[in-house]
Structure formats: structure tokens, C-alpha cells
Protein backbone atom coordinates (compact mmCIF):
# COMPACT_ATOMS: atom_id res chain seq x y z
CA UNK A 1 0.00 0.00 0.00
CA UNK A 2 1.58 3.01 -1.13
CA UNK A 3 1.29 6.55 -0.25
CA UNK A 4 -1.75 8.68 -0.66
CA UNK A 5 -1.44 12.05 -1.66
CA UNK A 6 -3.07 14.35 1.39
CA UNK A 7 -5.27 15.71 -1.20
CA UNK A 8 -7.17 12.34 -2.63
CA UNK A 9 -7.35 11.02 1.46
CA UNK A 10 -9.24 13.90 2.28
CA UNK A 11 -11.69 13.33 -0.43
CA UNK A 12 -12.88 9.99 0.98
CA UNK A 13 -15.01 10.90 3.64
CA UNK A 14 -14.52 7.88 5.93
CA UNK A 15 -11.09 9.74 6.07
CA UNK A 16 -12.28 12.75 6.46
CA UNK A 17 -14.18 12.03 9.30
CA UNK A 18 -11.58 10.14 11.45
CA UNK A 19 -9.18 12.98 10.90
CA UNK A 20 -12.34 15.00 12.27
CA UNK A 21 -13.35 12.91 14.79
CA UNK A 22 -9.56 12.49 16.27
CA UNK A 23 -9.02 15.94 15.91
CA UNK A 24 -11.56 16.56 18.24
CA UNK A 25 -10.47 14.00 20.55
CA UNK A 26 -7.37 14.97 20.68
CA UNK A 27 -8.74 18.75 21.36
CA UNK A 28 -9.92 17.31 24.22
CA UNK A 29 -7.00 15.96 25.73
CA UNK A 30 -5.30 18.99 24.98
CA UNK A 31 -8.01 21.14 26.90
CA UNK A 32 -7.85 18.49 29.96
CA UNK A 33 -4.16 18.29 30.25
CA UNK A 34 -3.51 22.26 30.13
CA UNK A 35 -4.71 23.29 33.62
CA UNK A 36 -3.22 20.10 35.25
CA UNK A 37 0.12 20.88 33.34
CA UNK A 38 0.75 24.02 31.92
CA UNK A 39 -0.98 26.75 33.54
CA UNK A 40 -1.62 25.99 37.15
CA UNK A 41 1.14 28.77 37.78
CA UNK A 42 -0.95 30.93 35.57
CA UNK A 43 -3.89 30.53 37.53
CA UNK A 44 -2.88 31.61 40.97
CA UNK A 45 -5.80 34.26 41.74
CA UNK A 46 -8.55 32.92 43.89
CA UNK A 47 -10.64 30.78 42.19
CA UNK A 48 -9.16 30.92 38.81
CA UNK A 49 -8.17 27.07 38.74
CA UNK A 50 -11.98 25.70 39.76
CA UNK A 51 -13.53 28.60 37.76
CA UNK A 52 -11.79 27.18 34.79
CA UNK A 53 -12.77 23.86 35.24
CA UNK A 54 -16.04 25.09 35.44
CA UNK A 55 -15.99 26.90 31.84
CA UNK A 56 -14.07 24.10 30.53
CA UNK A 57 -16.34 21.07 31.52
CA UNK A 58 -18.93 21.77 29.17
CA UNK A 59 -16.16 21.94 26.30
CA UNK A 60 -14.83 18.87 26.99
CA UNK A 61 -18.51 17.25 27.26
CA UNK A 62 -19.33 18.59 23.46
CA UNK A 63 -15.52 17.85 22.28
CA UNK A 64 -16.19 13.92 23.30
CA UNK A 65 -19.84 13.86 21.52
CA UNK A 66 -18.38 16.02 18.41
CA UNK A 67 -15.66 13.07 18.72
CA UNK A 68 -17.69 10.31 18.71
CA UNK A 69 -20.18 11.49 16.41
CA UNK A 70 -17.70 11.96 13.21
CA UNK A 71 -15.73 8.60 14.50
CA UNK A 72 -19.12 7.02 14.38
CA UNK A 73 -20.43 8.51 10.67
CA UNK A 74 -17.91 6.69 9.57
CA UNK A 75 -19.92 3.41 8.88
CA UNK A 76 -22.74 5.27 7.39
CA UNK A 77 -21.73 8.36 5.20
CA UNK A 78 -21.80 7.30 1.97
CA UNK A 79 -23.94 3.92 2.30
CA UNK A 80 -26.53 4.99 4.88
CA UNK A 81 -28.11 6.64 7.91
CA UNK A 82 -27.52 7.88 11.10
CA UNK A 83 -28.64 4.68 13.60
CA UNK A 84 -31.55 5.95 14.68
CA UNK A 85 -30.91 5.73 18.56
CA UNK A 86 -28.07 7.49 18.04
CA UNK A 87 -30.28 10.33 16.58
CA UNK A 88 -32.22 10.13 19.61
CA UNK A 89 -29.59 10.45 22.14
CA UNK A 90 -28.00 13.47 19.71
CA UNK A 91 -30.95 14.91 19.39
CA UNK A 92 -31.24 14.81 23.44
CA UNK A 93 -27.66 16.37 23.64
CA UNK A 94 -29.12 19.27 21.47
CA UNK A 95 -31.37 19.83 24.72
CA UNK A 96 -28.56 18.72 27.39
CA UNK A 97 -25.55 20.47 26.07
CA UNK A 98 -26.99 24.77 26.97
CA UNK A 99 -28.11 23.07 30.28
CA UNK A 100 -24.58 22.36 31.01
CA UNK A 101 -22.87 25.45 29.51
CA UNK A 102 -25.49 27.34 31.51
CA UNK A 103 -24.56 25.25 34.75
CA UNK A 104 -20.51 25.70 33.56
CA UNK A 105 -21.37 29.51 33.69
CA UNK A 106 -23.02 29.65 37.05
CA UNK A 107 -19.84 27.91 38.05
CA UNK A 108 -17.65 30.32 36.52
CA UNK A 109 -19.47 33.21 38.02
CA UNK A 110 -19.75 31.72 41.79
CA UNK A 111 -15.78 30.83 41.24
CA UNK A 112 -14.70 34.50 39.36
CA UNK A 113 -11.07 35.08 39.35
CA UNK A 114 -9.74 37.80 41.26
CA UNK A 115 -6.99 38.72 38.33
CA UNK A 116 -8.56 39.90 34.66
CA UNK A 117 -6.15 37.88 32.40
CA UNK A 118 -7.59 34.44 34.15
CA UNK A 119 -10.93 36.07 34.17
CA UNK A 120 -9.99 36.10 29.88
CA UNK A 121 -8.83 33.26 29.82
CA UNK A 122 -11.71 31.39 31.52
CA UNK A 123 -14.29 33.68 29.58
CA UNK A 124 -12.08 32.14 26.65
CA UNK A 125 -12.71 29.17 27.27
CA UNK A 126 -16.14 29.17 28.38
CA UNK A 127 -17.33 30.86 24.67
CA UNK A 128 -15.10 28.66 22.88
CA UNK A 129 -17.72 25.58 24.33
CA UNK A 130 -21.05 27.39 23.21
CA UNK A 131 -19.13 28.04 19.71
CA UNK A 132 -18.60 24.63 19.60
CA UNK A 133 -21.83 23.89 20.58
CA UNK A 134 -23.78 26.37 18.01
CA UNK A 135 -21.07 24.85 15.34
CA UNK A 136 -22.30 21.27 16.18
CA UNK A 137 -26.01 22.04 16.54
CA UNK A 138 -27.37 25.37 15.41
CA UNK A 139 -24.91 26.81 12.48
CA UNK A 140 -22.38 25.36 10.70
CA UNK A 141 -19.27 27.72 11.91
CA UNK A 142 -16.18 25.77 11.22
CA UNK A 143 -14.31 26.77 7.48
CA UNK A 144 -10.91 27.17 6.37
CA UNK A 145 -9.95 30.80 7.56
CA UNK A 146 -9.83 32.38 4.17
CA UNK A 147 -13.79 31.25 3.18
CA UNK A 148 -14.66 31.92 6.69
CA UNK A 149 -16.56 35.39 6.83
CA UNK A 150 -18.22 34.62 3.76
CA UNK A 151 -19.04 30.91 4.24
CA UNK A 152 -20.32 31.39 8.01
CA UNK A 153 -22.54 34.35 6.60
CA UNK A 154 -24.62 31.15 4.33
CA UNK A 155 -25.89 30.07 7.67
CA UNK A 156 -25.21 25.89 6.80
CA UNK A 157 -26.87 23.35 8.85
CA UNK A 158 -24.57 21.51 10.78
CA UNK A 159 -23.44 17.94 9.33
CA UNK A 160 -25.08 16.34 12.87
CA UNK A 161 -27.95 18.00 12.34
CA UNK A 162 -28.31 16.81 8.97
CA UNK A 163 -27.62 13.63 10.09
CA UNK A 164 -30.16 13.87 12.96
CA UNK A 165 -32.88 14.68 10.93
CA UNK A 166 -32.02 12.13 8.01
CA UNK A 167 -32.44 9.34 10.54
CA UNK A 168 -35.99 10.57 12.16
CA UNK A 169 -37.79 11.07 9.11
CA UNK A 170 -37.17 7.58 8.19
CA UNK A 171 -38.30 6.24 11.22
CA UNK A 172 -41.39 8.73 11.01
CA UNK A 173 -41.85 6.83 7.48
């Protein structure tokens, strides 16, 4: 098996979505391991360490379902559906996920930092999870930098979504 030029892989979308799916994956470890390695000095004003945990909790919640979900598309794009519990418990996270980056941000709040660049950072951090979470389930949000502006302005249904509502109208029919 020889090598396959970066630009044919990425074409096949069971490729595609397991570069997608360990991306985000590996986004999460990232965001788990950086306040338990690399920042703790950073984070020194009262309450900045559990305040962060509190914005990032519901990042790494929608990080491990955006995970799973492309990892999982992977034995239906192209030759099927979405299973349709899988829908179900998706379409249940659409619900689930605000309730916990509300909860994250009461947590933030009760837990503010003393010091403004760890109350940016944790603000950061906190927004980053509801983009995520609008890029997942309301608007599509996520293009190559250069198409960005104009291709977030088309207001694209999410691929999840898609998916979401693929699978329940077939088991409406």
C-alpha cells in the first residue's frame, strides 16, 4: 500500500471524518491536560483554577460527543443513515448540552477570578464551548480561515444536524 497524496485522502469521507473525529479528541485531551500541566502557575488568583474547570467542563462534554459522532459517521456516510438511537440520544444532547454550559457559567461566576487575564482566559474558554456547541447544533461555523466570513454568513446546517434529521424522518416513514 503506497502513499496517498493528502489531497485524494481527504476526499474519501470515511477519512475525512476520522481525521475529524480524532481531531476533536485529541482537542480534548489537549483542553484536559492544560490546567493540570501548563498553567496551574498561571492561575494563581482565587478561584481561577476551579472557575476554569467550570468553563471548561462543558467543552470537553461537546468535544467527546463532536468526537464520537464523526468517529461514528464513519460506517454510514456514503452507504446509509444515522442509527436511529443514536439520533435520539444526539438529538437529546441538542437539549442537554446549553443546560450544562449554563450550569458551567453559574460555576464560573460563583468561582470569578480575582486577576482579569484568568478572568480572559476562563471567559475564553467558556465561549469557545457554546461556539462549539452552536457549530455542532445550530450553524455550521467551522471553514478554512480564508472562506470563513463569507461561508459562516450562508448560515449551513450543521453535518449532525443533517444527520439527525435524516435518521428521524425515516423512522417517522
Amino acid at each position: 500500500m503506497g502513499h496517498v497524496p493528502r489531497r485524494r485522502r481527504f476526499r474519501d469521507p470515511r477519512h475525512r471524518y476520522l481525521s475529524l473525529g480524532l481531531g476533536e479528541l485529541t482537542a480534548l485531551l489537549v483542553f484536559a491536560l492544560v490546567p493540570l500541566i501548563g498553567i496551574r502557575g498561571f492561575l494563581t488568583a482565587t478561584g481561577a483554577l476551579v472557575a476554569l474547570w467550570f468553563a471548561l467542563a462543558p467543552l470537553l462534554f461537546i468535544l467527546l460527543q463532536a468526537g464520537a459522532y464523526w468517529l461514528l459517521a464513519r460506517n454510514w456516510v456514503g452507504s446509509g443513515s444515522m442509527p436511529i438511537p443514536l439520533a435520539r440520544i444526539y438529538a437529546g444532547m441538542r437539549i442537554i448540552d446549553p443546560l450544562v454550559l449554563v450550569l458551567g457559567l453559574v460555576g464560573v461566576l460563583l468561582n470569578l477570578p480575582s486577576a482579569p487575564p484568568a478572568v480572559a482566559l476562563v471567559a475564553l474558554v467558556w465561549v469557545f464551548g457554546a461556539a462549539e456547541y452552536a457549530n455542532y447544533y445550530i450553524v455550521r461555523l467551522s471553514y478554512p480561515l480564508r472562506d470563513w466570513p463569507a461561508s459562516v454568513m450562508q448560515g449551513r446546517t450543521p453535518r449532525l444536524i443533517k444527520d439527525i434529521r435524516a435518521a428521524l424522518r425515516a423512522d417517522e416513514s
